[in-house]
C-alpha atoms as a PDB file:
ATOM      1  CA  UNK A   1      -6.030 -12.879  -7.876  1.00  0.00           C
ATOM      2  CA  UNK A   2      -3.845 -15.533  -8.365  1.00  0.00           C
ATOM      3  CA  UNK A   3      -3.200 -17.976  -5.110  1.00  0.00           C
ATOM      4  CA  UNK A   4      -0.036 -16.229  -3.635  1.00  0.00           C
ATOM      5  CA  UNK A   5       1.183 -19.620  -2.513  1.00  0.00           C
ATOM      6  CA  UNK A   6       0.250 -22.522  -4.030  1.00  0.00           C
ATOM      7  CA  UNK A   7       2.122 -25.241  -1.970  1.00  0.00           C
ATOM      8  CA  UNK A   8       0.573 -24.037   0.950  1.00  0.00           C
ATOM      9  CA  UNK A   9      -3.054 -23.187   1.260  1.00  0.00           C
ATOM     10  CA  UNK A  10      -2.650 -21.244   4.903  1.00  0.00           C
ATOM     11  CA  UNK A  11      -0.088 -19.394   3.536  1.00  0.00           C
ATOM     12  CA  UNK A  12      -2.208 -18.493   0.698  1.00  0.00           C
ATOM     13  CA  UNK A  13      -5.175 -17.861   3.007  1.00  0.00           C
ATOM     14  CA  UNK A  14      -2.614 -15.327   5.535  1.00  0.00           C
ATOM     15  CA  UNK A  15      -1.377 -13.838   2.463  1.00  0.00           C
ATOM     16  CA  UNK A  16      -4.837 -12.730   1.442  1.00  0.00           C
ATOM     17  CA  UNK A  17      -5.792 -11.610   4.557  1.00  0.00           C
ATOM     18  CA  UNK A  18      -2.698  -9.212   4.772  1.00  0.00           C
ATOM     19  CA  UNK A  19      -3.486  -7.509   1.150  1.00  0.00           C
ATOM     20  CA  UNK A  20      -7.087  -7.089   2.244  1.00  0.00           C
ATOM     21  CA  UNK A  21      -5.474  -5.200   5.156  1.00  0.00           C
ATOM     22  CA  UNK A  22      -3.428  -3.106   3.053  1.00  0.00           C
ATOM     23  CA  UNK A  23      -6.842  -2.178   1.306  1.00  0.00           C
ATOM     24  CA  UNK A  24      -7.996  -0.667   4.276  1.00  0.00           C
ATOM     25  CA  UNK A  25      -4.995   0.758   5.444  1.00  0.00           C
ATOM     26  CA  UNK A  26      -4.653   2.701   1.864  1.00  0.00           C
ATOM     27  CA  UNK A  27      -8.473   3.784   2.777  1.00  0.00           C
ATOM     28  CA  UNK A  28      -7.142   4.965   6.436  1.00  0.00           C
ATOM     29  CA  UNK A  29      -4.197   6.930   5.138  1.00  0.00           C
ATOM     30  CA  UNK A  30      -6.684   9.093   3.130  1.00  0.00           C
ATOM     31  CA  UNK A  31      -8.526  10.163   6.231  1.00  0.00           C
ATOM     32  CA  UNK A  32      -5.571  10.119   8.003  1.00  0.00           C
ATOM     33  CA  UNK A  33      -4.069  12.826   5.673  1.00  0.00           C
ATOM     34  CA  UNK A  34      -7.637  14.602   5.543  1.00  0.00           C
ATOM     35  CA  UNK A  35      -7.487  15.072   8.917  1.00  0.00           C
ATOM     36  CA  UNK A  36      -4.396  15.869   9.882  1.00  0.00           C
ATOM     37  CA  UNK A  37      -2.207  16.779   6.564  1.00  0.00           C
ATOM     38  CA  UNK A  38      -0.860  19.963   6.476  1.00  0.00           C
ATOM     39  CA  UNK A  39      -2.125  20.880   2.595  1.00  0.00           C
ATOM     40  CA  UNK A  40      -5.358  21.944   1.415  1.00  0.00           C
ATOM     41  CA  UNK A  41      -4.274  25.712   2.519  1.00  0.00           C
ATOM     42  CA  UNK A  42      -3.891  24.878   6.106  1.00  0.00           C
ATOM     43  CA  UNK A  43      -0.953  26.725   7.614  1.00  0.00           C
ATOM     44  CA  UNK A  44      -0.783  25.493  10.774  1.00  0.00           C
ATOM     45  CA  UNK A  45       1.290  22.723  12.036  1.00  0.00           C
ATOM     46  CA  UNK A  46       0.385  19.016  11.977  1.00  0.00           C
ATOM     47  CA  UNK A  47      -0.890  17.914  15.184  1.00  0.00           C
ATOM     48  CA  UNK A  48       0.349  14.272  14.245  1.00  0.00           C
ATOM     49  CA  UNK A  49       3.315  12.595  16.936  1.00  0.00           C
ATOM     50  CA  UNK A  50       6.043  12.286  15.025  1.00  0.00           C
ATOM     51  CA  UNK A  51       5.801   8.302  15.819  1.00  0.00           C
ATOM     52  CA  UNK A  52       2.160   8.485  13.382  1.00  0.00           C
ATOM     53  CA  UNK A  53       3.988  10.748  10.372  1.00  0.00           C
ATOM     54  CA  UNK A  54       6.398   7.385  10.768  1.00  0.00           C
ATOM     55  CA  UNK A  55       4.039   4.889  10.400  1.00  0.00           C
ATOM     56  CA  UNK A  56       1.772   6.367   7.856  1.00  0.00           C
ATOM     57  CA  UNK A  57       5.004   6.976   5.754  1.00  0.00           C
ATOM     58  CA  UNK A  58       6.005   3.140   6.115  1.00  0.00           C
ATOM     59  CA  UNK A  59       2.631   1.659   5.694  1.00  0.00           C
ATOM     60  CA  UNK A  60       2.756   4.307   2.794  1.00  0.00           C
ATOM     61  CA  UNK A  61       5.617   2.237   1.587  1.00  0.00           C
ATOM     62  CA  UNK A  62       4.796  -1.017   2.119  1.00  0.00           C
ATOM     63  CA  UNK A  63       1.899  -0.301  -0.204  1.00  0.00           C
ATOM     64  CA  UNK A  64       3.383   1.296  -2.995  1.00  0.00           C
ATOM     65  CA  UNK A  65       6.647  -1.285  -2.931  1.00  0.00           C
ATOM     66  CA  UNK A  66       4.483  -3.915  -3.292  1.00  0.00           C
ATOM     67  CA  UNK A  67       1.918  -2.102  -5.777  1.00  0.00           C
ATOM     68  CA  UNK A  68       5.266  -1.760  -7.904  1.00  0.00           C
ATOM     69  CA  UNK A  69       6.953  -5.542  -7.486  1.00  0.00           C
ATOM     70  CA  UNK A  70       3.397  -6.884  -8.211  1.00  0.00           C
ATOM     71  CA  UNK A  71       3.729  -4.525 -11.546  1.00  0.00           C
ATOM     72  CA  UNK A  72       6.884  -5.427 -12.747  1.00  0.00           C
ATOM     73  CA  UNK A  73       6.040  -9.233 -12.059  1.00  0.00           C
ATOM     74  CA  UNK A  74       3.344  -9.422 -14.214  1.00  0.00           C
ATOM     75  CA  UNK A  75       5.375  -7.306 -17.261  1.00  0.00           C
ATOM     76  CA  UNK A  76       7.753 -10.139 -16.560  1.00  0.00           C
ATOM     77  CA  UNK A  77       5.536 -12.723 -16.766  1.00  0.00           C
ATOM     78  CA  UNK A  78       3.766 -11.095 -19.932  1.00  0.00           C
ATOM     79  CA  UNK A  79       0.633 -10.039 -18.292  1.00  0.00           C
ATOM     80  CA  UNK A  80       1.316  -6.148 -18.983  1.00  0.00           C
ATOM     81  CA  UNK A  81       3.105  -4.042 -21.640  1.00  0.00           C
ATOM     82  CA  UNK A  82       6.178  -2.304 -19.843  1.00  0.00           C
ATOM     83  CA  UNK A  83       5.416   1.907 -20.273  1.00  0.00           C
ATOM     84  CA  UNK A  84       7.166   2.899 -23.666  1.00  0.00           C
ATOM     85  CA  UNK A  85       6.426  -0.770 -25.388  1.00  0.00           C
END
């Protein structure tokens, strides 16, 4: 991966640390939804707090926002073929 910020090598070093994070929180939200999603033919109600469905769904965010900038930065930069190109 490229260094995240090259004038500064702790920021670099904190930025990596927080995208390892979000590997393992991507890992967590899977067994967090295995466990207590509501799919898979259950028909009972979630017994997740309302304050957990929040911060799945905003870690869920987090992830895929920066999943997608990281995407469209490198068809800007020429790394990737934008879809339909």
């Amino acid at each position: 991966m490229p260094n995240p910020s090259p004038a500064s090598a702790r920021g670099s070093e904190s930025s990596q640390k927080i995208l390892r994070t979000l590997v393992t929180t991507v890992g967590t939200l899977a067994e967090l939804r295995n466990e207590l999603g509501i799919d898979h033919g259950k028909s009972e109600r979630s017994a997740a707090l309302a304050r957990h469905a929040r911060l799945a769904l905003n870690a869920t965010v987090t992830v895929a926002e920066f999943v997608l900038d990281t995407w469209q930065a490198r068809i800007e930069l020429g790394q990737l073929v934008a879809p339909g190109n």
